[in-house]
Protein backbone atom coordinates (compact mmCIF):
# COMPACT_ATOMS: atom_id res chain seq x y z
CA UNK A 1 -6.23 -11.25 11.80
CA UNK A 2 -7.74 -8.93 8.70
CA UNK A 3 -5.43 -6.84 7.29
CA UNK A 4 -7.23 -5.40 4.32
CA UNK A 5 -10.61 -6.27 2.98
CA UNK A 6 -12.85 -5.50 -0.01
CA UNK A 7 -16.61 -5.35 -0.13
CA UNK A 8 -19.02 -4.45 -3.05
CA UNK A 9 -19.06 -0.58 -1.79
CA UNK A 10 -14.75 -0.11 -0.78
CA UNK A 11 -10.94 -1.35 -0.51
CA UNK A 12 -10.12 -0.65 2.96
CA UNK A 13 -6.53 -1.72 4.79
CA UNK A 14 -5.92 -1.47 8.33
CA UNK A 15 -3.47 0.17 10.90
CA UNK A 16 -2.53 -2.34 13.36
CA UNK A 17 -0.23 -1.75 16.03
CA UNK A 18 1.74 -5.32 17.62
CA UNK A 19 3.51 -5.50 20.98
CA UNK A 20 4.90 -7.22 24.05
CA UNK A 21 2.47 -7.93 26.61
CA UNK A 22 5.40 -6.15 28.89
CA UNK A 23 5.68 -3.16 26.88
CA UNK A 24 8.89 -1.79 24.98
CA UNK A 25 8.38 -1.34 21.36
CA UNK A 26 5.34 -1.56 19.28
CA UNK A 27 5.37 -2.15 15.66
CA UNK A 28 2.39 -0.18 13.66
CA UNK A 29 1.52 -2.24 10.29
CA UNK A 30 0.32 -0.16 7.11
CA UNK A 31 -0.46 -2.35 4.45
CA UNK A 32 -0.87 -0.07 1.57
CA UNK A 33 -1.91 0.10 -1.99
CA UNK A 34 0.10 1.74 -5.00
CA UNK A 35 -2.88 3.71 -5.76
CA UNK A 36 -5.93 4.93 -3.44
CA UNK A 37 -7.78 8.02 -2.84
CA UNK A 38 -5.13 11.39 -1.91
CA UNK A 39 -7.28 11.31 1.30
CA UNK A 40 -5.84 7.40 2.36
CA UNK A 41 -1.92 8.65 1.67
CA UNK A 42 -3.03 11.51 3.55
CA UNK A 43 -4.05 9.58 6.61
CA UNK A 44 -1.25 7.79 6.54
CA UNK A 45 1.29 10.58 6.47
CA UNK A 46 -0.98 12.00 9.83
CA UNK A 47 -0.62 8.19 11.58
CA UNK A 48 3.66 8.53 10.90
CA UNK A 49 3.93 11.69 12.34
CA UNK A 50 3.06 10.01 16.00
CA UNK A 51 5.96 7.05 15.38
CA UNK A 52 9.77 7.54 15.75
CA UNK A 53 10.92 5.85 12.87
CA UNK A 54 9.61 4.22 9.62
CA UNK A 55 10.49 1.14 7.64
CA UNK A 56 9.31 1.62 4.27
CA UNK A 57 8.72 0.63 0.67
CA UNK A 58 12.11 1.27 -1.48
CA UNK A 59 12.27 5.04 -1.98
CA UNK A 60 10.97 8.76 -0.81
CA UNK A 61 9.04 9.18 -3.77
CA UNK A 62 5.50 8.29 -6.15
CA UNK A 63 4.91 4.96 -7.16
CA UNK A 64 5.71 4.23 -10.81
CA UNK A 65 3.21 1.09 -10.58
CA UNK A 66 0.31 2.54 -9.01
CA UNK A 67 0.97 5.96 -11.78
CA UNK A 68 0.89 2.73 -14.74
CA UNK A 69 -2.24 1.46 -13.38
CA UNK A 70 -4.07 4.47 -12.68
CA UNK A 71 -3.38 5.74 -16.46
CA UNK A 72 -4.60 2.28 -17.85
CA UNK A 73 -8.01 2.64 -16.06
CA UNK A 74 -8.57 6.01 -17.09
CA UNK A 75 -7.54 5.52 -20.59
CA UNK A 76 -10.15 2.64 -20.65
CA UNK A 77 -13.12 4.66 -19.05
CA UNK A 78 -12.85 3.22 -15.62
CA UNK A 79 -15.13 5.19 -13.41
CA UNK A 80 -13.47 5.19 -10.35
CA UNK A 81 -10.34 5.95 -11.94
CA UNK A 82 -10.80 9.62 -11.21
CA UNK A 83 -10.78 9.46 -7.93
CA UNK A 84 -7.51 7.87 -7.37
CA UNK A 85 -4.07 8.84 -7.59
CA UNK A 86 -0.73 6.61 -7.20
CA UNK A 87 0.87 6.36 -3.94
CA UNK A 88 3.07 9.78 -2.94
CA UNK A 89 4.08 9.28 0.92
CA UNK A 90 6.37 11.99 1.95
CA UNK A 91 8.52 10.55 4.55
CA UNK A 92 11.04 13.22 4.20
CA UNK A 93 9.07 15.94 5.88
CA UNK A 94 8.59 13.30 8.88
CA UNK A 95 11.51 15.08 10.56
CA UNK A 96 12.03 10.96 11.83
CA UNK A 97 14.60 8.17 10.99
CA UNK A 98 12.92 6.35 7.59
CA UNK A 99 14.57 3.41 6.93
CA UNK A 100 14.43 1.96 2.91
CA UNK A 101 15.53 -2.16 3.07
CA UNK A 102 15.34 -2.57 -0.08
CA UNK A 103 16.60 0.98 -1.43
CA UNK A 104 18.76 -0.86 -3.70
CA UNK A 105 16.14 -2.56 -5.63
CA UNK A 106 14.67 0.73 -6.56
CA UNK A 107 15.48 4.18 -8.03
CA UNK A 108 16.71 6.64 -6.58
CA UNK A 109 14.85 9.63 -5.12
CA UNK A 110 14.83 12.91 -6.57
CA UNK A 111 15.00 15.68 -4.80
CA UNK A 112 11.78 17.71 -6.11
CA UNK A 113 10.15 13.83 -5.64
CA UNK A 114 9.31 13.89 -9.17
CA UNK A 115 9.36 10.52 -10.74
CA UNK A 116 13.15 9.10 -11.14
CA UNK A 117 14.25 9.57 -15.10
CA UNK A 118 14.79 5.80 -15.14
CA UNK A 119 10.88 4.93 -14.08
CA UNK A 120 9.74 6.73 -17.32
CA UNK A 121 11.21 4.04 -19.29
CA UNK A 122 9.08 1.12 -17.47
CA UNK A 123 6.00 3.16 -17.45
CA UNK A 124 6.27 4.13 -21.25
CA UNK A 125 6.12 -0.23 -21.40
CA UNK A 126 3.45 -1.14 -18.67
CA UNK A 127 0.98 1.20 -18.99
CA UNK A 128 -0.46 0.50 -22.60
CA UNK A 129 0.27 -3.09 -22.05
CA UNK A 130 -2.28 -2.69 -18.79
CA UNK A 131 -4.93 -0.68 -21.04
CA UNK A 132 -4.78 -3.02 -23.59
CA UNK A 133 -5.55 -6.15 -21.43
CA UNK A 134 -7.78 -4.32 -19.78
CA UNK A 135 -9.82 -3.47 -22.38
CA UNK A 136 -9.79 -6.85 -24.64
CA UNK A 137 -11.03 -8.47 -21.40
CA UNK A 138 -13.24 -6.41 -20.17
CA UNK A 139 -11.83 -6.40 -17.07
CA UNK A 140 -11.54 -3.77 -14.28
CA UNK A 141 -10.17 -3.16 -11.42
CA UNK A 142 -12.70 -3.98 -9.07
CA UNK A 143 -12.80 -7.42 -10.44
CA UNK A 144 -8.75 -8.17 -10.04
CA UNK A 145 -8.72 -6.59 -6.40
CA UNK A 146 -9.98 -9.95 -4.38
CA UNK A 147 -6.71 -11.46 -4.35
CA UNK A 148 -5.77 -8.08 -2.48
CA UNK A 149 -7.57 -9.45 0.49
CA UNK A 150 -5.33 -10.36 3.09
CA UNK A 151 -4.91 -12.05 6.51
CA UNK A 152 -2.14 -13.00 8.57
CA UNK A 153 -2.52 -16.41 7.09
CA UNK A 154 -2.51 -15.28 3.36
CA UNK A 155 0.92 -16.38 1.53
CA UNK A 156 0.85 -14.65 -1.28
CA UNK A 157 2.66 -15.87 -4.44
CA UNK A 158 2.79 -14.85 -8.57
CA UNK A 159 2.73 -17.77 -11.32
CA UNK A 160 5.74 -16.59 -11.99
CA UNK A 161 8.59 -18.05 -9.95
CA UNK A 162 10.67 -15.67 -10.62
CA UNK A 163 8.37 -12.51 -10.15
CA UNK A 164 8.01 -13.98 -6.61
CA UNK A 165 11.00 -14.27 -5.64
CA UNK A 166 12.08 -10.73 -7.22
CA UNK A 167 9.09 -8.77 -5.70
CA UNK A 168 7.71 -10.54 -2.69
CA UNK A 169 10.55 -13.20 -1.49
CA UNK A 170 14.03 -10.91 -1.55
CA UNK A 171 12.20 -8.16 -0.37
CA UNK A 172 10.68 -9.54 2.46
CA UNK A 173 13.77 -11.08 3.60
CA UNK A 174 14.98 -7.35 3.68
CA UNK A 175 12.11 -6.34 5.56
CA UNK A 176 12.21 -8.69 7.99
CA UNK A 177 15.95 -8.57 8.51
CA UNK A 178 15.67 -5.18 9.17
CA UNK A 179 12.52 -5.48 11.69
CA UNK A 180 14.71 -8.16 13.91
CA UNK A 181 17.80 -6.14 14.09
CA UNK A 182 15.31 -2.51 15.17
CA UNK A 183 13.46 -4.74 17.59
CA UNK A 184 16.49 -6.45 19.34
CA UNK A 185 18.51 -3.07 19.85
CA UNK A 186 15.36 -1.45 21.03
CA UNK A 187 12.90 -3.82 22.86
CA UNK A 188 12.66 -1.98 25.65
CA UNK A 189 12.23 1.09 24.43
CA UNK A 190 8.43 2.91 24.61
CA UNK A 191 8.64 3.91 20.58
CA UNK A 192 6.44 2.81 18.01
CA UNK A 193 7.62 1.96 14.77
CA UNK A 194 5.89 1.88 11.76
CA UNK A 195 6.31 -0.36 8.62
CA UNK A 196 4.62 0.97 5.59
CA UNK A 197 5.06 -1.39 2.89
CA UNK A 198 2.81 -3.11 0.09
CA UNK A 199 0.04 -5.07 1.41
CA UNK A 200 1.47 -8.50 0.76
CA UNK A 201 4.49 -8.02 2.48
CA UNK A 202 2.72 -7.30 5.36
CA UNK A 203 1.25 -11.21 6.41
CA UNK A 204 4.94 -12.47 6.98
CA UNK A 205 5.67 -9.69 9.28
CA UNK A 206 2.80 -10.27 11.11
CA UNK A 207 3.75 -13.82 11.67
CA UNK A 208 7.14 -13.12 12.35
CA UNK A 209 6.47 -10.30 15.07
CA UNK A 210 4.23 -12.99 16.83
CA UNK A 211 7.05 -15.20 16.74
CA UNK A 212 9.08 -13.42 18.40
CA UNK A 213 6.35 -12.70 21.32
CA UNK A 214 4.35 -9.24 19.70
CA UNK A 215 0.58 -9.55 20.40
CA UNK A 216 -2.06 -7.19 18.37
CA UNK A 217 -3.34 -4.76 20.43
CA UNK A 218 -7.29 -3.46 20.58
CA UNK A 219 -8.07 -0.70 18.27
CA UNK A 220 -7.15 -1.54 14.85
CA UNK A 221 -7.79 1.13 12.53
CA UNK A 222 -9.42 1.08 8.93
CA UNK A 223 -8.82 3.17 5.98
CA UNK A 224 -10.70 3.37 2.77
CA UNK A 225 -8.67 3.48 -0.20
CA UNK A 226 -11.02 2.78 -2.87
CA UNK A 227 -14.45 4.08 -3.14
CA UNK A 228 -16.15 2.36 -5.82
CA UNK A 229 -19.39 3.99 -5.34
CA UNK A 230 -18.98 6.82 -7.39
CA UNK A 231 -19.22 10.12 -4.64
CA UNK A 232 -22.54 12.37 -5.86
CA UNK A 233 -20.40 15.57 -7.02
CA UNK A 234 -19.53 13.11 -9.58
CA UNK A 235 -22.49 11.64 -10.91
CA UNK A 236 -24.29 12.51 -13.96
CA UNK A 237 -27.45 14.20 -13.85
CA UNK A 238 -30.49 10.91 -14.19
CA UNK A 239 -32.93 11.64 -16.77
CA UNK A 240 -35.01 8.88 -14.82
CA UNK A 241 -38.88 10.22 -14.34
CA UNK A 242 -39.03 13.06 -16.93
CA UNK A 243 -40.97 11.65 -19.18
CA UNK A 244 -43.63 11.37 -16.65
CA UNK A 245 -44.17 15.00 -16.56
């Protein structure tokens, strides 16, 4: 099972719902990126209105990350930088039960959902550290997004120990913890619930919902979050052919 995919023209990640043969509960999967076109958040704000709950990603608020690493590529002339923003879900005007796992492991949300005073810190760090690397290799972020591509299969993992068990390990136990507790008090309920969490968390949960007897049902959705074909309101003017007149 795909659950996000890259190709030469886009970053796209799906919207899978899972359930029991039998009916009861289904479980809607957003894998999502910390950064992505305002039109992919946007999307996925319309899918959560239709589910009763949410299980998301630590806070109601903009990703710190996804602000670091869209600064970095714009600071070292990434094209399709200006297209993007960094994540900003508003599950507070959902008017449904959001559930944070992991809350603790994050800041907590303001009430304007304005960065948290304690992000600026980690930002001020990580985002000239990003430009820098960025531009003494050359690299961009096109080139770093194919270990982004996920299945059900994919087990993702840092070289860092530590930074694996920190971001993807704890957190997932969190997740998953709280996904087994929803789905045994409410299995025979006709609810969806959605989890909207980073892309690799997402594989795990996948596995685990099968475990326990989900199935993926027809009609997965995709999303583009990336364009890396620079949209024509955006291109400069080509000079190609006027010497020829």
């Amino acid at each position: 099972m795909r659950l996000t995919e890259m190709s030469g023209t886009c970053y796209r990640t799906s919207i899978s719902v899972l359930g029991r043969p039998g009916g009861g509960i289904r479980w809607v999967l957003i894998p999502t990126i910390h950064m992505g076109h305002a039109d992919y958040y946007w999307e996925i704000w319309q899918r959560l209105r239709t589910c009763q709950a949410v299980i998301a990603e630590q806070y109601d608020g903009p990703s710190s990350t996804g602000l670091a690493y869209v600064t970095a590529m714009r600071w070292t002339g990434q094209r399709v930088a200006r297209q993007l923003v960094h994540q900003d879900i508003d599950y507070g005007a959902l008017d449904v039960p959001i559930i944070f796992p992991d809350a603790h492991l994050g800041p907590e949300a303001r009430p304007d959902r304005r960065l948290p005073r304690e992000t600026w810190a980690g930002l001020a760090v990580m985002t000239p550290v990003l430009a820098i690397r960025m531009a003494l290799t050359g690299s961009e972020l096109v080139e770093g997004m194919t270990s982004l591509e996920l299945t059900d299969e994919s087990r993702p993992r840092f070289a860092d120990e530590y930074l694996t068990r920190v971001i993807l390990t704890e957190r997932d136990e969190l997740l998953l913890d709280a996904i087994g507790k929803i789905d045994g008090e409410f299995a025979a309920e006709d609810m969806e619930v959605a989890v909207v969490f980073g892309a690799l968390h997402i594989p795990v949960v996948v596995r685990e919902l099968r475990r326990i007897g989900h199935r993926v049902e027809p009609g997965t959705r995709w999303l583009t979050a990336i364009d890396f074909e620079e949209p024509p309101y955006l291109r400069k003017p080509s000079l190609d052919g006027w010497m020829d007149w």
